[in-house]
Protein backbone atom coordinates (compact mmCIF):
# COMPACT_ATOMS: atom_id res chain seq x y z
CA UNK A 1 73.45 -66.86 -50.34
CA UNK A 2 73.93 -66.32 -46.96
CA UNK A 3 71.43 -67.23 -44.15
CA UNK A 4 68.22 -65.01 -44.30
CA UNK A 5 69.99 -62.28 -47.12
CA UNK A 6 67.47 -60.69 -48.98
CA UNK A 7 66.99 -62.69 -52.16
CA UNK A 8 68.25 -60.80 -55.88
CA UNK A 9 65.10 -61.57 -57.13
CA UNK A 10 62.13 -62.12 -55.30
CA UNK A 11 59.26 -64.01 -56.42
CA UNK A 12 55.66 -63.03 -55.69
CA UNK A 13 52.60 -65.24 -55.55
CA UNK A 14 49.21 -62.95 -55.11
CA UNK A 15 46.24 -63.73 -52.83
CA UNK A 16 43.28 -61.88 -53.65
CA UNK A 17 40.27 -61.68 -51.52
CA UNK A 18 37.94 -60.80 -54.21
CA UNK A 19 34.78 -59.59 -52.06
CA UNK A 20 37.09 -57.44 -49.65
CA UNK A 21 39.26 -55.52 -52.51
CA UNK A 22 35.91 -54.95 -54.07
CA UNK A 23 34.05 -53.07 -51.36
CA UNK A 24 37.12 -51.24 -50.62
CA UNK A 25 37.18 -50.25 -54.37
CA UNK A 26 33.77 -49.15 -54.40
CA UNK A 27 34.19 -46.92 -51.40
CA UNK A 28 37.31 -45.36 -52.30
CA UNK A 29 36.71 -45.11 -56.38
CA UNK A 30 33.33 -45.16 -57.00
CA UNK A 31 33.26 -48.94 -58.84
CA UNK A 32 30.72 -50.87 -58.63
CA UNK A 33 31.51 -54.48 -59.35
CA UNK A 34 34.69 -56.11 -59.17
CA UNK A 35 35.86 -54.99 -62.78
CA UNK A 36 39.30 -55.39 -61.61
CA UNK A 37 41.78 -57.49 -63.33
CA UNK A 38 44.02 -59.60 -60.83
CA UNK A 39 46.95 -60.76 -62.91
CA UNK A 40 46.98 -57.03 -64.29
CA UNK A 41 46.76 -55.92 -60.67
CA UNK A 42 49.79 -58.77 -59.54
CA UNK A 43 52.13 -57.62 -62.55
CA UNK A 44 51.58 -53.94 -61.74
CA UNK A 45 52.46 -54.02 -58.21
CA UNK A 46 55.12 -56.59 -58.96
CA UNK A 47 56.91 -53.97 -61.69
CA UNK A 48 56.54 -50.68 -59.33
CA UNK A 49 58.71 -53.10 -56.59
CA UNK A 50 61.23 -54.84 -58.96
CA UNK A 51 59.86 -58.16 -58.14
CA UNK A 52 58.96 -61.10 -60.27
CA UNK A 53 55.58 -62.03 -60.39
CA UNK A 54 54.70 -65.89 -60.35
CA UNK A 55 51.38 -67.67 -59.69
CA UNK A 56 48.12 -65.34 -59.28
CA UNK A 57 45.52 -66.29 -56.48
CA UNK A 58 41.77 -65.28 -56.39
CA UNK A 59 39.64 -66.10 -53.49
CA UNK A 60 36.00 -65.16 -53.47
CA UNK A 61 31.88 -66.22 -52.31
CA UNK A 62 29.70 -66.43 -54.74
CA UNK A 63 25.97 -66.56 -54.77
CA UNK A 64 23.26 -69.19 -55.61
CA UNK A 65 21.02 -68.71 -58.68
CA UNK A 66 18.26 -69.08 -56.74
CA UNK A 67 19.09 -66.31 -55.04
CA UNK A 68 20.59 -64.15 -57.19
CA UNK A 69 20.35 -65.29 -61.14
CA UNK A 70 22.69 -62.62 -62.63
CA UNK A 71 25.48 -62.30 -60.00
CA UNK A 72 25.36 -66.38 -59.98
CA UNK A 73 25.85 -66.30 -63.63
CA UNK A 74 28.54 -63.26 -63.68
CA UNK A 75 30.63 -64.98 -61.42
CA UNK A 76 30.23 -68.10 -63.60
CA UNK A 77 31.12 -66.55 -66.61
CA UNK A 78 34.14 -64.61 -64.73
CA UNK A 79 35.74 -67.16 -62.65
CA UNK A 80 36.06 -69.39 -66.46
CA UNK A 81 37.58 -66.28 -67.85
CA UNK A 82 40.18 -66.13 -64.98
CA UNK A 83 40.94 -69.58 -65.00
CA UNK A 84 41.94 -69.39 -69.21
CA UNK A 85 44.36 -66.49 -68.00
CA UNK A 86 46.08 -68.69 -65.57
CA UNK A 87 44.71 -67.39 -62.31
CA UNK A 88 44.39 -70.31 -59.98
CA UNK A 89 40.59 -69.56 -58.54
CA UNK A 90 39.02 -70.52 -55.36
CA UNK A 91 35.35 -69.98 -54.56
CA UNK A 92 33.03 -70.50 -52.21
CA UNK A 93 29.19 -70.83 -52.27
CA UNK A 94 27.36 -67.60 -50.47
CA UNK A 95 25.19 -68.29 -46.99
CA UNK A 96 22.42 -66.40 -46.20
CA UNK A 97 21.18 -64.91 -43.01
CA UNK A 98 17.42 -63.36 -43.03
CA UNK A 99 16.39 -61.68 -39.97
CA UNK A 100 13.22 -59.93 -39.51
CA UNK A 101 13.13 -56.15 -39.21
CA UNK A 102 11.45 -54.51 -36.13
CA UNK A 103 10.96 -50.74 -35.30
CA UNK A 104 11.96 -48.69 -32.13
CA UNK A 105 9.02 -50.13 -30.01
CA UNK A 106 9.37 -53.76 -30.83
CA UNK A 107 6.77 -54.34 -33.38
CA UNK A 108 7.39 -56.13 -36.42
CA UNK A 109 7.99 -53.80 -39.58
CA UNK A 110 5.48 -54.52 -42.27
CA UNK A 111 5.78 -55.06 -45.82
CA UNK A 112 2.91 -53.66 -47.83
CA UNK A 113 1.07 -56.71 -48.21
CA UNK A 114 1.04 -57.07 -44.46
CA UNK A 115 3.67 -59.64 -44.24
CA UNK A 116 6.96 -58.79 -41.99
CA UNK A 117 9.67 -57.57 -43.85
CA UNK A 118 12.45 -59.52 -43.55
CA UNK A 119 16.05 -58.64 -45.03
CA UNK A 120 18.92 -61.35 -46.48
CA UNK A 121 22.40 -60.71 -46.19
CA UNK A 122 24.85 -62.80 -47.90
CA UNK A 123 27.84 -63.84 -45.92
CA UNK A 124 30.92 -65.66 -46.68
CA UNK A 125 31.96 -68.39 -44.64
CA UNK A 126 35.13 -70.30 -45.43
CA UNK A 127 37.36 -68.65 -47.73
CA UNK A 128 39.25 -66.37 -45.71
CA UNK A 129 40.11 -69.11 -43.62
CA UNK A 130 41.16 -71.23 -47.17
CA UNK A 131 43.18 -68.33 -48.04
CA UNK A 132 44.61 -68.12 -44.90
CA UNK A 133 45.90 -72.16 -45.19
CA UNK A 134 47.08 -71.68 -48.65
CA UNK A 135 49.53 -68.86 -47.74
CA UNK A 136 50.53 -70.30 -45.15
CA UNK A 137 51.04 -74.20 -46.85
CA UNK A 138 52.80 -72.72 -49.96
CA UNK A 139 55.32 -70.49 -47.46
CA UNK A 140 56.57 -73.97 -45.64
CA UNK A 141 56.75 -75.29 -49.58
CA UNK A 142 58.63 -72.65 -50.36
CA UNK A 143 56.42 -71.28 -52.94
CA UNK A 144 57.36 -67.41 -52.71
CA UNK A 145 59.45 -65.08 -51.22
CA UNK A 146 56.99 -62.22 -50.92
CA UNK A 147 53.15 -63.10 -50.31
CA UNK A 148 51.35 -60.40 -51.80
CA UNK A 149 47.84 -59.96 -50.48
CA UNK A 150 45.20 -57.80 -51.72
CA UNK A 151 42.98 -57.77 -48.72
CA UNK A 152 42.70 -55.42 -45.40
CA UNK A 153 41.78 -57.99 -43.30
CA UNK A 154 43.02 -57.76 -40.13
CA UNK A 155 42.61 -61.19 -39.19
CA UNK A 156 45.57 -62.39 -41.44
CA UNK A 157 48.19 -60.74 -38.86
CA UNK A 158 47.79 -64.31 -37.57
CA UNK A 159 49.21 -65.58 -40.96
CA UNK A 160 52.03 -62.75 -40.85
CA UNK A 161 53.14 -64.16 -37.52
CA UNK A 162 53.25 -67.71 -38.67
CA UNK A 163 55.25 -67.08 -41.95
CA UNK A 164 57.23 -65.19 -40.00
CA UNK A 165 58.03 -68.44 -37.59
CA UNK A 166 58.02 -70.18 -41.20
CA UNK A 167 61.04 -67.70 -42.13
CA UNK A 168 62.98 -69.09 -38.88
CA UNK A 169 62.32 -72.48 -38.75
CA UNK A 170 63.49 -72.67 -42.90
CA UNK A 171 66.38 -69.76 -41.95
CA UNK A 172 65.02 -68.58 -45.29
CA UNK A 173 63.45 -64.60 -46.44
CA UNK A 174 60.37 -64.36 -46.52
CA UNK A 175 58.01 -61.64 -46.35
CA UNK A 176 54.23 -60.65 -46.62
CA UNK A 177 52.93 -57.60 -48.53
CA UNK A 178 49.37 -55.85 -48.73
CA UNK A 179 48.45 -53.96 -51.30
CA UNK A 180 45.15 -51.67 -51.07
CA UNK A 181 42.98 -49.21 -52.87
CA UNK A 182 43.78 -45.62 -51.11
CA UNK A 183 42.55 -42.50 -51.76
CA UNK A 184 40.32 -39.36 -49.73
CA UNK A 185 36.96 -41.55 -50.07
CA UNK A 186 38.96 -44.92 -48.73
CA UNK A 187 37.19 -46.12 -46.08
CA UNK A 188 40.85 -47.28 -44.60
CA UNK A 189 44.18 -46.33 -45.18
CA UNK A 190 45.58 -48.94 -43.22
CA UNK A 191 46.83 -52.33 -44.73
CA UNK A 192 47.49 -55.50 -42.62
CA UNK A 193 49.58 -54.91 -39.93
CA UNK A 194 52.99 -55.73 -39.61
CA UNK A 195 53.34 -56.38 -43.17
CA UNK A 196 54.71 -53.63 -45.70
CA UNK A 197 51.75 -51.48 -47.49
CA UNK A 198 52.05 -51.02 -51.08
CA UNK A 199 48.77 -48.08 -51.63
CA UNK A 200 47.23 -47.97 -54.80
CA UNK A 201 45.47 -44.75 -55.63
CA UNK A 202 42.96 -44.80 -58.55
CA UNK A 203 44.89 -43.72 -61.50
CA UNK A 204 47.32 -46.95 -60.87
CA UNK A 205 43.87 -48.90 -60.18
CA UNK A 206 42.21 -47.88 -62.97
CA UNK A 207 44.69 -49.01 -65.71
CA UNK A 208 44.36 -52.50 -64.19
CA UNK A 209 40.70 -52.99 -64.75
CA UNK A 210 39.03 -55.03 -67.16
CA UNK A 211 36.96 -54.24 -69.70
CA UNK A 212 34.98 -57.05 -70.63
CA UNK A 213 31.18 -57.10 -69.23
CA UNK A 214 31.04 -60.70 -67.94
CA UNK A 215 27.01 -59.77 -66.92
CA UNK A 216 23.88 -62.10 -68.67
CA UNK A 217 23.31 -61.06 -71.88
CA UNK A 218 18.99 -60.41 -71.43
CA UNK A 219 17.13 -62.26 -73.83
């Protein structure tokens, strides 16, 4: 094979950002926890494109018990399901920032009880940066020749520009895809630039999800 000629048949490692293709689900189809199934997801997009799917990726926060008991336990019940199907799974433990609500004048907003009302948000920190290192390490191992991501994060064009030097320096194809839920309620039709979009509109999402309920069962 000549020098940088498009390979016969291309093999595809995934990357999914789990808490980003979520919210982008729920805003463009209405679901409201990540009932998606990633290797379903990886082989679907991988048989519309003629490629061969290899190794699938999943990337994602989760939260503490003591701050939230059933999403602490979903997540622990989902990431062992995902690991017995062969997804390779990365997580992350959820920070929390509280901040303390005030009105238009600068007064303190009261609960009822008299005591300020304060609001948590839960915020990742880390794993977009691991996912960015692992794409990145496994192009310069020569892991894949297509890196398909399921996140529109915008910060990755940094990653698209270094596998791209990655492609030189190895004289070797190599590409990055994005793949993304689209549809009227989508809250972005744009994938990551620079990379090519594969759009996945709800009927091709839908057949991918999975139907186990990996919530607590309540005593």
């Amino acid at each position: 094979m000549a020098a940088q000629d498009e390979p016969a048949i291309k093999n595809v490692m995934a990357f999914f950002d789990g808490q980003n293709l979520f919210q982008h689900a729920k805003e463009a189809f209405g679901h409201h926890h990540p009932n998606y199934d990633p290797a379903k997801l990886h082989k679907a997009v991988c048989a519309a494109n003629n490629w061969r799917a290899t190794l699938t990726r999943f990337y994602t926060g989760v939260p503490t018990a003591i701050e939230s008991p059933m999403w602490a336990a979903y997540w622990s019940n989902r990431v062992l399901a995902l690991k017995r199907a062969g997804v390779l799974v990365t997580t992350r433990q959820l920070r929390y920032r509280r901040e303390q609500l005030f009105d238009g004048n600068g007064d303190p907003i009261l609960e009822p009880d008299g005591k300020p009302k304060i609001i948590t948000t839960p915020q990742e920190k880390g794993i977009d940066v691991r996912l960015a290192l692992d794409l990145v390490s496994l192009a310069r191992k020569k892991q894949f020749d297509i890196a398909l991501v399921f996140s529109q994060d915008q910060d990755l064009q940094e990653v698209v520009h270094e596998i791209a030097d990655i492609s030189k320096e190895q004289d070797r194809w190599i590409r990055v895809a994005c793949a993304f839920p689209s549809g009227g309620n989508a809250s972005s039709g744009r994938g990551i630039d620079k990379v090519d979009w594969f759009r996945m509109d709800q009927t091709f999402y839908d057949a991918c999800l999975d139907p186990r309920d990996y919530r607590p069962k309540r005593a």
